[in-house]
Structures are given as C-alpha cells and as structure tokens.
PDB file of N, CA and C in Angstrom:
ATOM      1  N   UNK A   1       0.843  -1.158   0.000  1.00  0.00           N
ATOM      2  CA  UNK A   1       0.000   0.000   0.000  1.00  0.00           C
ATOM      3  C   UNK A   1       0.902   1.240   0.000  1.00  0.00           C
ATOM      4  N   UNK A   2       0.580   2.164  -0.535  1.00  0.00           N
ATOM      5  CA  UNK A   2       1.137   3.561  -0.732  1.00  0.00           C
ATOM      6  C   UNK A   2       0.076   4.592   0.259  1.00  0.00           C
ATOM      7  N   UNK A   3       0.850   5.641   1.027  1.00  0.00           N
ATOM      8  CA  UNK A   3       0.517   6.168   1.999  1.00  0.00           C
ATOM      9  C   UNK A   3       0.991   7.922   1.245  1.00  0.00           C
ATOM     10  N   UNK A   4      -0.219   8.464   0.512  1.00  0.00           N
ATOM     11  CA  UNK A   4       0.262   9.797  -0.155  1.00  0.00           C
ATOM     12  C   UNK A   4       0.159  10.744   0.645  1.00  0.00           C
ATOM     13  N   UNK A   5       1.222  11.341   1.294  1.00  0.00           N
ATOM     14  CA  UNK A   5       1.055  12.789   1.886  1.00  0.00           C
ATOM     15  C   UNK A   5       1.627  13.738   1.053  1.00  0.00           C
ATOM     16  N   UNK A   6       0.372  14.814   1.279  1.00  0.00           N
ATOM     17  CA  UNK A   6       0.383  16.007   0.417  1.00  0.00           C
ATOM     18  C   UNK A   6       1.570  17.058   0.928  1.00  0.00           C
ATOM     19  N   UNK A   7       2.311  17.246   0.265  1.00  0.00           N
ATOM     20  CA  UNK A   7       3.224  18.404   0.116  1.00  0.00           C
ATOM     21  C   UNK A   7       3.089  19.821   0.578  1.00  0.00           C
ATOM     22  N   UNK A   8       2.825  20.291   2.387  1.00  0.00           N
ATOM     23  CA  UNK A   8       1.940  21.584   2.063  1.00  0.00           C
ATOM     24  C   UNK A   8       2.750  22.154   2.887  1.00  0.00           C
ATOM     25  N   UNK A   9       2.912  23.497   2.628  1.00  0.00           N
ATOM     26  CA  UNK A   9       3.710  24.624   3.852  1.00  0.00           C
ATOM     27  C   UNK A   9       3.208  24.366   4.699  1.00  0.00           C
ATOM     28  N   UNK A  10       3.714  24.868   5.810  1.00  0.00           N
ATOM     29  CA  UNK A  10       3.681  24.665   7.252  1.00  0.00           C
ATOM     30  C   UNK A  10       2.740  25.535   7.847  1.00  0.00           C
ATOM     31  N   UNK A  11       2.134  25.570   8.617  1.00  0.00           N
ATOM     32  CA  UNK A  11       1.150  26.999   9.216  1.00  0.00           C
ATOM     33  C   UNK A  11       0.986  26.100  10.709  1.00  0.00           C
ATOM     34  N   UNK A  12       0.538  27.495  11.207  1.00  0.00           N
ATOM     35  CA  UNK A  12      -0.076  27.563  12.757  1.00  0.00           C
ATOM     36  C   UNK A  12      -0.914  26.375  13.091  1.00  0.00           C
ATOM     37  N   UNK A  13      -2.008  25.745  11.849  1.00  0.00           N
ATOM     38  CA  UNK A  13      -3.197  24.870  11.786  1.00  0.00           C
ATOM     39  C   UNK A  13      -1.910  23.571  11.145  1.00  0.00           C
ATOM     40  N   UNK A  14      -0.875  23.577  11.039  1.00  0.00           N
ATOM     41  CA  UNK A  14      -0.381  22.239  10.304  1.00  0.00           C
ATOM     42  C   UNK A  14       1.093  22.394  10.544  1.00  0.00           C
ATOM     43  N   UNK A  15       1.651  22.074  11.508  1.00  0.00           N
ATOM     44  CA  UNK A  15       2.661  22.566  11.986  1.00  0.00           C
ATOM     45  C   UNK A  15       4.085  21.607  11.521  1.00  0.00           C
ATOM     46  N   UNK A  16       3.853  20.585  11.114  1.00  0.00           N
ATOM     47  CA  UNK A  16       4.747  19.372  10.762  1.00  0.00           C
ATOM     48  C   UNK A  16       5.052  19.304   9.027  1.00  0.00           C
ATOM     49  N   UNK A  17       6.239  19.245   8.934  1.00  0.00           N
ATOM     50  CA  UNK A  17       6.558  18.951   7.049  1.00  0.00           C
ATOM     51  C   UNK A  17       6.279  17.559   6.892  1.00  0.00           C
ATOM     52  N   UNK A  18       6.373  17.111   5.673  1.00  0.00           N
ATOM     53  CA  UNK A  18       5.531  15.710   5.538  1.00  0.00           C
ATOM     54  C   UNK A  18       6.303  14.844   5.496  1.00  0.00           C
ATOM     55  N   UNK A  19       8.100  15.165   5.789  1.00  0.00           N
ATOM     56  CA  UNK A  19       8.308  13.846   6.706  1.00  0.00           C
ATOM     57  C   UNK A  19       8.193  13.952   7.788  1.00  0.00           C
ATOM     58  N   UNK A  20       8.077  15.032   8.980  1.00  0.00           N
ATOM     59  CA  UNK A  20       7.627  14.808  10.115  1.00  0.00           C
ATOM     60  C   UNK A  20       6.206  13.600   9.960  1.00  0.00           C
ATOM     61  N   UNK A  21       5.531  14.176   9.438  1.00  0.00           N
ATOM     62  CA  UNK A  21       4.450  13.434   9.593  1.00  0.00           C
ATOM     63  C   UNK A  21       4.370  12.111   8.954  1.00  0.00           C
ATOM     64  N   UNK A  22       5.072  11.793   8.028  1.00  0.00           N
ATOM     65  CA  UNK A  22       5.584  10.051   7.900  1.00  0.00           C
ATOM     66  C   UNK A  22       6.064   9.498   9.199  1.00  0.00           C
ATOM     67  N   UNK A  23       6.501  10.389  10.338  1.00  0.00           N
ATOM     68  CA  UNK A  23       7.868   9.622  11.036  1.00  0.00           C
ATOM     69  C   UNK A  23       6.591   9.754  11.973  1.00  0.00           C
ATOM     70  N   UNK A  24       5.278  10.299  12.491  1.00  0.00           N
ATOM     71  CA  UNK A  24       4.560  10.137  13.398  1.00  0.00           C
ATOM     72  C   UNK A  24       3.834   8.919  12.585  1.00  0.00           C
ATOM     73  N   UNK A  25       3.489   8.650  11.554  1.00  0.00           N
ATOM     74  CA  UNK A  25       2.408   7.998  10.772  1.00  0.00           C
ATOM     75  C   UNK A  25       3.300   6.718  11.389  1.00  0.00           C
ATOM     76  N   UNK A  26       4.388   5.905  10.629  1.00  0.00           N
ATOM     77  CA  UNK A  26       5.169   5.174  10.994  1.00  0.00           C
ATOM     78  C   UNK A  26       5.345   4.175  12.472  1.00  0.00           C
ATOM     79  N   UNK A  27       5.376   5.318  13.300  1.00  0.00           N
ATOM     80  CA  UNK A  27       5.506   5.257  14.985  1.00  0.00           C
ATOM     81  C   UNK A  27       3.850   4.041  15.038  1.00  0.00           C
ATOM     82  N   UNK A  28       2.853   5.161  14.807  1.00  0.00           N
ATOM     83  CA  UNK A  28       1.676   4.410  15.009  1.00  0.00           C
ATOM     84  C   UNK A  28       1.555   3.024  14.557  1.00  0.00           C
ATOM     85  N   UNK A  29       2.036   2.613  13.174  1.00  0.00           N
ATOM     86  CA  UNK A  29       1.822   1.638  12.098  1.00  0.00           C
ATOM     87  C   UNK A  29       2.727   0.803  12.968  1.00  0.00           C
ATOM     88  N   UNK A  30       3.620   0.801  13.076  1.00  0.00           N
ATOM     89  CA  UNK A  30       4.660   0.393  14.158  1.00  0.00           C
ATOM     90  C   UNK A  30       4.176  -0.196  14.923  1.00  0.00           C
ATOM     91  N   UNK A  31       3.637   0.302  16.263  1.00  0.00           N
ATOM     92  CA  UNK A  31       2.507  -0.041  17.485  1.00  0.00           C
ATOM     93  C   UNK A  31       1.938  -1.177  16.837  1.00  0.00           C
ATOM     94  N   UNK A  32       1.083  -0.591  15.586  1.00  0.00           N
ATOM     95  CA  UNK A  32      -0.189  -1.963  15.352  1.00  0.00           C
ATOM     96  C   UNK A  32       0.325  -3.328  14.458  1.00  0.00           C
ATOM     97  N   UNK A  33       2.032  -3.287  14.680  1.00  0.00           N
ATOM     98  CA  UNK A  33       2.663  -4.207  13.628  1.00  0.00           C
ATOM     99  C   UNK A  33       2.968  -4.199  12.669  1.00  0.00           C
ATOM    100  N   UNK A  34       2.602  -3.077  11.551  1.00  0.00           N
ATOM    101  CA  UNK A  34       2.822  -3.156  10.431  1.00  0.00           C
ATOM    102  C   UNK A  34       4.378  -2.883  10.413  1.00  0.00           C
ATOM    103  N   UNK A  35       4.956  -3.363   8.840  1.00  0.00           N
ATOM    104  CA  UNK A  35       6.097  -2.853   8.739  1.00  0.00           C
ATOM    105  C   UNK A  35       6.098  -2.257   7.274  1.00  0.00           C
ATOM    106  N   UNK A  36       7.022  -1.149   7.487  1.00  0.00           N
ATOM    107  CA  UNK A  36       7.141   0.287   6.771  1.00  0.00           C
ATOM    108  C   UNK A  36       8.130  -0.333   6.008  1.00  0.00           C
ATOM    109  N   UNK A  37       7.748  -0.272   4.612  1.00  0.00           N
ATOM    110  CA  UNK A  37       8.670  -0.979   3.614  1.00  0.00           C
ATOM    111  C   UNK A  37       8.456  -2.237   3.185  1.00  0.00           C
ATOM    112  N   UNK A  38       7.614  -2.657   3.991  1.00  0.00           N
ATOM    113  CA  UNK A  38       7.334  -3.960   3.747  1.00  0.00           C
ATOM    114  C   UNK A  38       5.374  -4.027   3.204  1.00  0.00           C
ATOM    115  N   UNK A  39       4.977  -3.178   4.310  1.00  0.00           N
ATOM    116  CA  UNK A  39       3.200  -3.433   4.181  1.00  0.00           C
ATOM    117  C   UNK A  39       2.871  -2.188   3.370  1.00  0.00           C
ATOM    118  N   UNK A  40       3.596  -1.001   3.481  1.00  0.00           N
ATOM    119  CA  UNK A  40       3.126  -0.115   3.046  1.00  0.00           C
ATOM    120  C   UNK A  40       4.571   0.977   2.917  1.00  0.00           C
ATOM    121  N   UNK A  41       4.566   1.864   2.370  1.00  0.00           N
ATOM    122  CA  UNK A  41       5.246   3.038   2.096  1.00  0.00           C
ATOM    123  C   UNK A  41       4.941   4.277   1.417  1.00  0.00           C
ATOM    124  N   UNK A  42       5.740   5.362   1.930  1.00  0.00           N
ATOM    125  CA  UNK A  42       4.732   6.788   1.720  1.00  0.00           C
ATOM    126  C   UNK A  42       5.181   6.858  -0.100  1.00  0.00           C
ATOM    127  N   UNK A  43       4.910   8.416  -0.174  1.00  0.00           N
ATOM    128  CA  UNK A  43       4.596   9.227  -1.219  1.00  0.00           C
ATOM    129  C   UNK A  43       4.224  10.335  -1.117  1.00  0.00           C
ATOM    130  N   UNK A  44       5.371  11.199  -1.639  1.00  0.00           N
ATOM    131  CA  UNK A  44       4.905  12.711  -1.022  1.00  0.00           C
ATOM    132  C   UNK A  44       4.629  13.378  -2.561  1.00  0.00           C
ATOM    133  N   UNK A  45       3.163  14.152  -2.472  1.00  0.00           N
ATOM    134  CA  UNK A  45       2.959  14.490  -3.507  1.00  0.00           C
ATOM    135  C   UNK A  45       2.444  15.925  -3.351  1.00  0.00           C
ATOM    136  N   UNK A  46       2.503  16.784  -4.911  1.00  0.00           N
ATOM    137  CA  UNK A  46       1.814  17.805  -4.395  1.00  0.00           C
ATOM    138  C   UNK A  46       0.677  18.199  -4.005  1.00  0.00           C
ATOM    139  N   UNK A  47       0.547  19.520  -3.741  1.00  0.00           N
ATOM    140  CA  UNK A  47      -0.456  19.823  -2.947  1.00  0.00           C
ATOM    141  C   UNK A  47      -1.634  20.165  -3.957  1.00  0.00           C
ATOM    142  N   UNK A  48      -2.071  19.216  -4.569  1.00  0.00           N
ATOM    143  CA  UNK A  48      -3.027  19.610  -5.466  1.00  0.00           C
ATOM    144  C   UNK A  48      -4.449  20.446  -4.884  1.00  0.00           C
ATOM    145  N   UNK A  49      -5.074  21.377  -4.947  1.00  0.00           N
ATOM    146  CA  UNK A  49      -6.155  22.061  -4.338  1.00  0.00           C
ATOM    147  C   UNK A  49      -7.348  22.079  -5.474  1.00  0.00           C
ATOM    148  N   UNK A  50      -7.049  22.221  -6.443  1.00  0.00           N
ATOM    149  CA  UNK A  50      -8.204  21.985  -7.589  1.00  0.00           C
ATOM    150  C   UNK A  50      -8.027  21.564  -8.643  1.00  0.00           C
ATOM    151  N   UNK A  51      -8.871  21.240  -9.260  1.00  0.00           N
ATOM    152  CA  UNK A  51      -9.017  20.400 -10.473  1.00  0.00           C
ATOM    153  C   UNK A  51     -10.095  20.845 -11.841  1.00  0.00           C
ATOM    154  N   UNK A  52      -9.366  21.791 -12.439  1.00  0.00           N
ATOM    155  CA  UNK A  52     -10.543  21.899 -13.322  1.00  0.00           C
ATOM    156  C   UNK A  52     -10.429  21.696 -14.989  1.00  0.00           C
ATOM    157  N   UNK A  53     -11.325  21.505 -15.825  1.00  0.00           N
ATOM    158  CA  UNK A  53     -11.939  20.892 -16.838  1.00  0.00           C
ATOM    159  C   UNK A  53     -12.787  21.527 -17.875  1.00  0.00           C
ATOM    160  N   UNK A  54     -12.385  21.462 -19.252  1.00  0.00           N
ATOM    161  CA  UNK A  54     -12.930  21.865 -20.508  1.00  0.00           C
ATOM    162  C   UNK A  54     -13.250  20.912 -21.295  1.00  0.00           C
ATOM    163  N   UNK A  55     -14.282  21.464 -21.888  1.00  0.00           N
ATOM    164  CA  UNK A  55     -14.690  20.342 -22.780  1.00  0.00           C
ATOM    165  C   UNK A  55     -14.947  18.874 -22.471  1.00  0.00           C
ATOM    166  N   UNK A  56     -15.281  17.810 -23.285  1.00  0.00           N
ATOM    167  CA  UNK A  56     -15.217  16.329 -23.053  1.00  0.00           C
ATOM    168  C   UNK A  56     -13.838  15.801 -23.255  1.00  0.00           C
ATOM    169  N   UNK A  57     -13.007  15.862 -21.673  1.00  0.00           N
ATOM    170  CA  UNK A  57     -11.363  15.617 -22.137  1.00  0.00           C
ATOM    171  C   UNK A  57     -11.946  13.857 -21.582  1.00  0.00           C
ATOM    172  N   UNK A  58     -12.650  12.668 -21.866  1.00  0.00           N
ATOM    173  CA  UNK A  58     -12.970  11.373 -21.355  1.00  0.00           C
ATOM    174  C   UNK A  58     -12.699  10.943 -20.118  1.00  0.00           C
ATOM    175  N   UNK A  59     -12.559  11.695 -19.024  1.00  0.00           N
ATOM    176  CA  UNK A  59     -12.686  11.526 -17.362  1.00  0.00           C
ATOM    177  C   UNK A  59     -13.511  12.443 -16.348  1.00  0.00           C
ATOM    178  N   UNK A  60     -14.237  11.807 -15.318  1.00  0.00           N
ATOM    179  CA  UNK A  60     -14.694  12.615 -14.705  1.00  0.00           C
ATOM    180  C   UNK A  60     -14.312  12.694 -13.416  1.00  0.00           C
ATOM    181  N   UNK A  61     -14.923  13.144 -12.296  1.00  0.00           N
ATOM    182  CA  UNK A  61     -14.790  13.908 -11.357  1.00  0.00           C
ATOM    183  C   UNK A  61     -15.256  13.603 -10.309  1.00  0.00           C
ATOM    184  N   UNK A  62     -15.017  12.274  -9.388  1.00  0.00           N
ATOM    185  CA  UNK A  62     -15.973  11.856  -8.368  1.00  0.00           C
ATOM    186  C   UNK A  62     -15.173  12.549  -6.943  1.00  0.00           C
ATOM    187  N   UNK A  63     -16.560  12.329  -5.810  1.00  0.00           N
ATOM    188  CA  UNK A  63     -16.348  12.652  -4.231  1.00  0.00           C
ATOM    189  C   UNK A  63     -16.489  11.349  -4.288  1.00  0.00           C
ATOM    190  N   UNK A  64     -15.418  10.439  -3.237  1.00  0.00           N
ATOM    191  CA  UNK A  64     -15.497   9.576  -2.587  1.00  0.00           C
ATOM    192  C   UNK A  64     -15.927   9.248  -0.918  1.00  0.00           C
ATOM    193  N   UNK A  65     -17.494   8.315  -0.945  1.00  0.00           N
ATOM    194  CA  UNK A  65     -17.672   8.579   1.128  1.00  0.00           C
ATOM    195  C   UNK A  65     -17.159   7.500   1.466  1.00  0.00           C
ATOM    196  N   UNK A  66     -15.735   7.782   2.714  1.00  0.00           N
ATOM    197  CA  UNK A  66     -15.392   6.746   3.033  1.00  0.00           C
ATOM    198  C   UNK A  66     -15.972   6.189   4.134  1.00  0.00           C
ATOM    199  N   UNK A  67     -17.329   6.568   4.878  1.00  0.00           N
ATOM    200  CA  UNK A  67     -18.038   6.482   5.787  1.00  0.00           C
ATOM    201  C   UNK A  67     -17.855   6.994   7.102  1.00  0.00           C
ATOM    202  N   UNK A  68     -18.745   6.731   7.630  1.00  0.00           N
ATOM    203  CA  UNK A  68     -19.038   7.684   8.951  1.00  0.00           C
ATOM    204  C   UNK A  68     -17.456   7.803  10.138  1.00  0.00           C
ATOM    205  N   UNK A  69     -17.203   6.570  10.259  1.00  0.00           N
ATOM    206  CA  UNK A  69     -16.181   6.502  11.309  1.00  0.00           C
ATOM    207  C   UNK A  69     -14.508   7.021  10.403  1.00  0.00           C
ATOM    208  N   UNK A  70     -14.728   7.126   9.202  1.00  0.00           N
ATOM    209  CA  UNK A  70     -13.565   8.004   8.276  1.00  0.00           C
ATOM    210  C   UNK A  70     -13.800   9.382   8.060  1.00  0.00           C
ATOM    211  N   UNK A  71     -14.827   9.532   8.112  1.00  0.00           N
ATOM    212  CA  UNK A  71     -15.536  11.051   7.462  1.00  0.00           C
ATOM    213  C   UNK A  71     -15.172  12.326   8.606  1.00  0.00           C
ATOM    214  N   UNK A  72     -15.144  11.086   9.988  1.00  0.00           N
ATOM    215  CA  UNK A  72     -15.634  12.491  11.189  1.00  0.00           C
ATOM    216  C   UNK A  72     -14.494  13.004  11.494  1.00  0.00           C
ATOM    217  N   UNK A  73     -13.268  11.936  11.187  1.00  0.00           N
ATOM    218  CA  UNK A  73     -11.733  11.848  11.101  1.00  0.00           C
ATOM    219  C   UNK A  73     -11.413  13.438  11.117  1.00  0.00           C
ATOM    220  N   UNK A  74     -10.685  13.903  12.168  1.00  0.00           N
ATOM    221  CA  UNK A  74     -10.365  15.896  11.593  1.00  0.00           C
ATOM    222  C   UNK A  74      -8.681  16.062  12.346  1.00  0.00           C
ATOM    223  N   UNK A  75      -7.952  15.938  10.896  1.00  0.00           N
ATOM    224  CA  UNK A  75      -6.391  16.236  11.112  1.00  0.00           C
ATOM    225  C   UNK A  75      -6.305  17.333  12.237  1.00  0.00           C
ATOM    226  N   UNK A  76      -7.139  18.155  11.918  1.00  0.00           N
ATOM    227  CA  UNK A  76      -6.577  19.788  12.569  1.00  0.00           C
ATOM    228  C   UNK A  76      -6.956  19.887  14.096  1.00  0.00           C
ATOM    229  N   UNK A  77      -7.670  18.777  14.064  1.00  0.00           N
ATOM    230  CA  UNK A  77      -8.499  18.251  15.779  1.00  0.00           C
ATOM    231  C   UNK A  77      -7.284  17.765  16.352  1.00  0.00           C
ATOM    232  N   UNK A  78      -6.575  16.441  15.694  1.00  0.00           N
ATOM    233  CA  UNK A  78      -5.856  15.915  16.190  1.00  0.00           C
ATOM    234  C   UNK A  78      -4.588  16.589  16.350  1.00  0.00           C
ATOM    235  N   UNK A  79      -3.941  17.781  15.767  1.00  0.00           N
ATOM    236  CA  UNK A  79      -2.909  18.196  15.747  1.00  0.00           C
ATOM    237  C   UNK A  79      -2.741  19.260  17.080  1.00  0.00           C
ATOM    238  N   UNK A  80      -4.284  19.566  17.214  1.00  0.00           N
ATOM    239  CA  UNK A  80      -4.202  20.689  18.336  1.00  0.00           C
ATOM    240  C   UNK A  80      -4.178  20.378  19.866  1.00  0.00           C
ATOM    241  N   UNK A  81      -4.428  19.047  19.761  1.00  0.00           N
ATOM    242  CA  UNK A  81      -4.667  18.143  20.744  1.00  0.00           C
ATOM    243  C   UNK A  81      -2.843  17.598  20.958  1.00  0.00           C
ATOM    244  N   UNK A  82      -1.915  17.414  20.522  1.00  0.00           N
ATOM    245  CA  UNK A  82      -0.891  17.369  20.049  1.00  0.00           C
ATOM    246  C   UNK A  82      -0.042  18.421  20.954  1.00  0.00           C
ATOM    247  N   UNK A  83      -0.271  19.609  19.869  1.00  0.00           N
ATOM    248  CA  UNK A  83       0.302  20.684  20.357  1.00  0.00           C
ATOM    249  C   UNK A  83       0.115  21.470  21.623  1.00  0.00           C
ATOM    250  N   UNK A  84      -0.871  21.400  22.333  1.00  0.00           N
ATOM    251  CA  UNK A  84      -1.532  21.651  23.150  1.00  0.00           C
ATOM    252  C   UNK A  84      -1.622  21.052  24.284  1.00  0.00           C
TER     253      UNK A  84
END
C-alpha cells in the first residue's frame, strides 16, 4: 500500500513537514505491527487544491464517502490536541 502525503507549507493549523508526519504515521503503524517498507510506504505528492476541466477531455470527477467513522476523522483536531 502507498501512503500519499500532500506536500503543504507549514502553518499555525499544520505545523509538521511531511516527513515529520511520515515519522509520526510510521511510529503508530509500528505499534499496530505493520512494517514500513514492507506493508506499506509513503509518497509525497503535491499539494493539489483543484481540479478543473474543458470540454469532453474522457474523465470525470468523483467525491469519494469513506463512511461515517472516516468522514468524522479531523487532522486539525488531532494536531491541536498534540500541540496543546
């Protein structure tokens, strides 16, 4: 499995570069057994923010629901809780 973290400056609300945050992601995966390199490994990509479209270029454009107990999931919850 590939683990894509987005590429984003740093701010007050996101305080970690995205290998900090591989090396916390890791720690956890760690705990629950997995092994890094073996089960899964990152991918740092950019920070894509939009996506837009002319004409019939033959692809479209879905929202994916990954359901309730993924959805309520809030990075910026957990980071302040963290820092704090």
């Amino acid at each position: 499995m590939i683990i894509m973290l987005r590429d984003t400056k740093m701010t007050h609300k996101d305080p970690w570069t995205p290998e900090e945050r591989m090396e916390k992601i890791v720690e956890k995966l760690d705990e629950e057994g997995y092994t890094y390199g073996k089960e899964y490994d990152f991918q740092i990509v950019p920070n894509i923010t939009h996506i837009t479209y002319g004409r019939d270029v033959g692809y479209t454009i879905e929202q994916e629901y990954l359901g309730e107990d993924v959805e309520v999931i809030s990075a910026t919850k957990i980071r302040e809780q963290k820092v704090h």
